[in-house]
C-alpha atoms as a PDB file:
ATOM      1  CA  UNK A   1      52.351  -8.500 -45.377  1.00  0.00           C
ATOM      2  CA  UNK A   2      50.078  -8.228 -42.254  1.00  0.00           C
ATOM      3  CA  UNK A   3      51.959  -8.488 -38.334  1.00  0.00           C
ATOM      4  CA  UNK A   4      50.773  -9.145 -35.294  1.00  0.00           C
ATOM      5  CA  UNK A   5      52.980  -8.677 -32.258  1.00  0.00           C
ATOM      6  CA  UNK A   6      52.416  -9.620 -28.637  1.00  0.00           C
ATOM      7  CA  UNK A   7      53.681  -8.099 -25.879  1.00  0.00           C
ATOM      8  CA  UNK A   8      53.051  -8.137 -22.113  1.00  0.00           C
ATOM      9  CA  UNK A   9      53.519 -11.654 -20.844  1.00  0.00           C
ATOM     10  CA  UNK A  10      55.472 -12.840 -18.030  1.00  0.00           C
ATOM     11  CA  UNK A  11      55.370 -15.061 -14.885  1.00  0.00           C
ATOM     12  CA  UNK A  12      53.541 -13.271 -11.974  1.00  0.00           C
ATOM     13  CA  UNK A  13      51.871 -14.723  -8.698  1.00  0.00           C
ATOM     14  CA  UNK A  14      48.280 -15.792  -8.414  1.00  0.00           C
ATOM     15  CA  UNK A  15      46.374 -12.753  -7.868  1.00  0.00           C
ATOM     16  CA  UNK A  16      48.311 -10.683 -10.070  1.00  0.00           C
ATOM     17  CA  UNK A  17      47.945  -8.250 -13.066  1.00  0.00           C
ATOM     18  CA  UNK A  18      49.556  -8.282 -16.655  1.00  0.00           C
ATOM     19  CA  UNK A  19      48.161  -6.278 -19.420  1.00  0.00           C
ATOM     20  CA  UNK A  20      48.851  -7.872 -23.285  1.00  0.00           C
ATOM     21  CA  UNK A  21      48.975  -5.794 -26.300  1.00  0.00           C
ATOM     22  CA  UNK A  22      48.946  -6.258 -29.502  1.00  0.00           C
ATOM     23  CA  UNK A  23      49.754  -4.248 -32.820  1.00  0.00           C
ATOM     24  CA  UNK A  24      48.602  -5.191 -36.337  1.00  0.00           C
ATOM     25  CA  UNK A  25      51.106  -3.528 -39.134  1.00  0.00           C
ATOM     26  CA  UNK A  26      51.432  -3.818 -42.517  1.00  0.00           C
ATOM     27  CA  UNK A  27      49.285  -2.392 -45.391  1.00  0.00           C
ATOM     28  CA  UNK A  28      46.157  -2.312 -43.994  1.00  0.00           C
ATOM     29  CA  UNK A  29      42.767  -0.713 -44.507  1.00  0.00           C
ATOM     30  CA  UNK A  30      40.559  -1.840 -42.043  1.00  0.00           C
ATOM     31  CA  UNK A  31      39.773  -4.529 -39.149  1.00  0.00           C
ATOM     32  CA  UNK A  32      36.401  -5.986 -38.378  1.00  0.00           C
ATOM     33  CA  UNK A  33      37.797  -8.038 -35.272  1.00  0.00           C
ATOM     34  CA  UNK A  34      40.071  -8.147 -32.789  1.00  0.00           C
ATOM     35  CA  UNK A  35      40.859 -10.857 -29.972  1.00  0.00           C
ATOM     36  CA  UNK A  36      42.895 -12.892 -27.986  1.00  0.00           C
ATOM     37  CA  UNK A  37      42.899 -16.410 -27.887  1.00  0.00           C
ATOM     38  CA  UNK A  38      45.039 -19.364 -25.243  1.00  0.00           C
ATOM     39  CA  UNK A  39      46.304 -22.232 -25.837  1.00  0.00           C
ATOM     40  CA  UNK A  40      47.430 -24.245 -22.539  1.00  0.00           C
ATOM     41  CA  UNK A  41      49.592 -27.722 -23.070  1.00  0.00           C
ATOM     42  CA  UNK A  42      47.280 -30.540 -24.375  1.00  0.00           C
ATOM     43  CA  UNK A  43      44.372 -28.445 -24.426  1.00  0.00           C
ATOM     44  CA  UNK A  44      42.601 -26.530 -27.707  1.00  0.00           C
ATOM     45  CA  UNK A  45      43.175 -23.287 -28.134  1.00  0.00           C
ATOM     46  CA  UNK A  46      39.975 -21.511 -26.331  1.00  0.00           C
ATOM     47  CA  UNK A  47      38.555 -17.871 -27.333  1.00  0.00           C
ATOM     48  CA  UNK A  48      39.074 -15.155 -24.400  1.00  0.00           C
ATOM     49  CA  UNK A  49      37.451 -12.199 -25.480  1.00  0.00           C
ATOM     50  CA  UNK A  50      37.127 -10.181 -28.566  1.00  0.00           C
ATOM     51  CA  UNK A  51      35.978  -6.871 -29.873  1.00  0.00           C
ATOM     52  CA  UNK A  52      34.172  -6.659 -33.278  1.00  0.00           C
ATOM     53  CA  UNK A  53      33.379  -3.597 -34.836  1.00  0.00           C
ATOM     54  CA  UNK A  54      30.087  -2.887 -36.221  1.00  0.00           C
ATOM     55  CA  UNK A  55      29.430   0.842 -37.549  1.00  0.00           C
ATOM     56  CA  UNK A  56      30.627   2.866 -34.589  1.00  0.00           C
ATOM     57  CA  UNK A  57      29.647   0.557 -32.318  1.00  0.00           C
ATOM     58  CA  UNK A  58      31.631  -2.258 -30.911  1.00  0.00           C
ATOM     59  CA  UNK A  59      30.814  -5.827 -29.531  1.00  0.00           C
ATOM     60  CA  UNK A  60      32.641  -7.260 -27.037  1.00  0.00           C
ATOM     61  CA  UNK A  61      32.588 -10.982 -25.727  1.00  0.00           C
ATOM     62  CA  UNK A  62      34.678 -12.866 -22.998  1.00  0.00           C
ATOM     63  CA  UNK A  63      34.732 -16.329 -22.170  1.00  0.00           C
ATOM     64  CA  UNK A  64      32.606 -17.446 -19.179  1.00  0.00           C
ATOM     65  CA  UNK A  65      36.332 -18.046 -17.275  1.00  0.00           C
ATOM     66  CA  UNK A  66      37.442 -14.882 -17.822  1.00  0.00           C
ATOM     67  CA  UNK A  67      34.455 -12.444 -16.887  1.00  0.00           C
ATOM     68  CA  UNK A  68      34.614  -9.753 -14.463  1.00  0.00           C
ATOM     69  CA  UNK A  69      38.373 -10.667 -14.053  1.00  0.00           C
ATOM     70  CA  UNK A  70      39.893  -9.290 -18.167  1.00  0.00           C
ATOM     71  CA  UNK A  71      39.059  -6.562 -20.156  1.00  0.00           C
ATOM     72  CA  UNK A  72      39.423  -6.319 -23.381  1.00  0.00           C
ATOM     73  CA  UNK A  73      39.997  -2.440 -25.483  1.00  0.00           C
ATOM     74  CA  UNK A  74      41.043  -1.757 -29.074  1.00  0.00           C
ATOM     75  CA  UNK A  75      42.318   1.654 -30.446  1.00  0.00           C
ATOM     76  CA  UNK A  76      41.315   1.396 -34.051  1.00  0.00           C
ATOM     77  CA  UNK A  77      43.744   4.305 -35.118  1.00  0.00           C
ATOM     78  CA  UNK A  78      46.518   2.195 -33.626  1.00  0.00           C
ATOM     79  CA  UNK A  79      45.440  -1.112 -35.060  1.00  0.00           C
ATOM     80  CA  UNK A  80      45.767  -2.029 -31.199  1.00  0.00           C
ATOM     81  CA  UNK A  81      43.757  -5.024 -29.285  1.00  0.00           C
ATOM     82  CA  UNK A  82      44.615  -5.401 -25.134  1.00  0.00           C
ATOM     83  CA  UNK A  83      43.856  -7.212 -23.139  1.00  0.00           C
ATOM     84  CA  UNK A  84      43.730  -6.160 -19.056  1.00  0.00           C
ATOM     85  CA  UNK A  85      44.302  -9.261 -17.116  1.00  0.00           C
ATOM     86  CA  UNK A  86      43.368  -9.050 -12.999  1.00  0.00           C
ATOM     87  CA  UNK A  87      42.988 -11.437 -10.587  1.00  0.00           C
ATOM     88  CA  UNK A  88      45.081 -13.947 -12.054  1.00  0.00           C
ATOM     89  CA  UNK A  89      44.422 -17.688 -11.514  1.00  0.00           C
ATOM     90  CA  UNK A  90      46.971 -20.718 -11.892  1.00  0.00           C
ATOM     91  CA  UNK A  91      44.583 -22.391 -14.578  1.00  0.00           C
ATOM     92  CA  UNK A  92      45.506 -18.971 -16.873  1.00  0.00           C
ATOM     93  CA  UNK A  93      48.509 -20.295 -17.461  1.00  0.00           C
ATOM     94  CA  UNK A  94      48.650 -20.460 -21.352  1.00  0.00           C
ATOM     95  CA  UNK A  95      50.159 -19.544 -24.613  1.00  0.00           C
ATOM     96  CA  UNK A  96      47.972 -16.317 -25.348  1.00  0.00           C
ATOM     97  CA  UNK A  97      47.541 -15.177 -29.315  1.00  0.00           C
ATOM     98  CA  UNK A  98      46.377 -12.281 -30.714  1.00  0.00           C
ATOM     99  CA  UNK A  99      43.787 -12.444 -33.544  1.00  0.00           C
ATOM    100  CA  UNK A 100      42.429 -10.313 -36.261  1.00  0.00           C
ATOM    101  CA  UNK A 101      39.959 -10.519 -38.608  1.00  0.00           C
ATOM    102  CA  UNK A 102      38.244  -9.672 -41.070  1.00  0.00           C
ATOM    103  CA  UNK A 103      41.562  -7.691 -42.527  1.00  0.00           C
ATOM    104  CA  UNK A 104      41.050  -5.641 -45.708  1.00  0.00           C
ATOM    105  CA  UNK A 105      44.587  -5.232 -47.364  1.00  0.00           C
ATOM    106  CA  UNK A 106      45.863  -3.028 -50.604  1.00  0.00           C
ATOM    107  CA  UNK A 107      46.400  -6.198 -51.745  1.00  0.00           C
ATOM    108  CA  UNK A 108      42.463  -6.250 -52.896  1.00  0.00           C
ATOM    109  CA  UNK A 109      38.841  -7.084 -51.709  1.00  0.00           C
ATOM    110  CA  UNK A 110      39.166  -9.999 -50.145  1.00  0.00           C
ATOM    111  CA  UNK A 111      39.282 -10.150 -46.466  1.00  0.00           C
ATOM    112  CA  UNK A 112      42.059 -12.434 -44.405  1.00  0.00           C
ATOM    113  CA  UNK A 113      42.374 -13.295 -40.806  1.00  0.00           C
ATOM    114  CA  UNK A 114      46.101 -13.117 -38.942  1.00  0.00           C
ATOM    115  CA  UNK A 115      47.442 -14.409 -35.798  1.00  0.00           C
ATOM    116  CA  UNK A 116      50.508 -13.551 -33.475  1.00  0.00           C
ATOM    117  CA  UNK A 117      53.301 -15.763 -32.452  1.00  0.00           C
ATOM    118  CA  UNK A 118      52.298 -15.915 -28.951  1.00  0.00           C
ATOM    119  CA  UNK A 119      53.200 -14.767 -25.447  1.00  0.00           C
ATOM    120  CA  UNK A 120      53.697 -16.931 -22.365  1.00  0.00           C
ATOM    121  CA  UNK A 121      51.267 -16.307 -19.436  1.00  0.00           C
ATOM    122  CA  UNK A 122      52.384 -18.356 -16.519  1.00  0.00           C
ATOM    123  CA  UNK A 123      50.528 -18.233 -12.908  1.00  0.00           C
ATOM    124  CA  UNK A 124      52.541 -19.692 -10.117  1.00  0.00           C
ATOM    125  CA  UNK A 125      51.177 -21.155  -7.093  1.00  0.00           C
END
């Protein structure tokens, strides 16, 4: 079986840093994508950035919210997706998951995507 594990949340002040990580285990070959996604109460879950491999390069998208404030970095040896968070903002708050895609198992061919349990991001004001 594939895991995804968060780490990193917490409660911090607005203005504030956290970095998230995440590790993918299990028996797998590869990863096309990795990101992190938030969920805040009543809301959809919304996409914060991702990285997407593609040949030795990599792609990297944010959401509009979250630009020039997160960064986003994988290690691809680790199976590893973080995500630097500055300048944080009440309206962060959220449940933040990690996502990957595009998984190639031993299982076989066929590619699966896998998401964390989750890690509480809360902003005070």
């Amino acid at each position: 079986q594939v895991q995804l594990v968060e780490s990193g949340g917490g409660l911090v002040q607005p203005g504030g840093s956290l970095r998230l990580s995440c590790a993918a285990s299990g028996s797998i070959f590869s990863i096309n994508g990795m990101g992190w996604y938030r969920q805040a109460p009543g809301k959809q879950r919304e996409l914060v950035a991702d990285i997407t491999s593609g040949g030795s390069t990599n792609y990297v998208e944010y959401a509009d919210s979250v630009k020039g404030r997160f960064t986003i970095s994988r290690d691809n040896a680790k199976n590893t997706v973080y995500l630097q968070m500055n300048s944080l903002k009440p309206e962060d708050t959220a449940v933040y998951y990690c996502n990957a895609q595009g998984v190639r198992t031993a299982w076989g061919p066929r590619l699966s995507d896998y998401w964390g349990q989750g890690t509480q991001v809360t902003v005070s004001s």
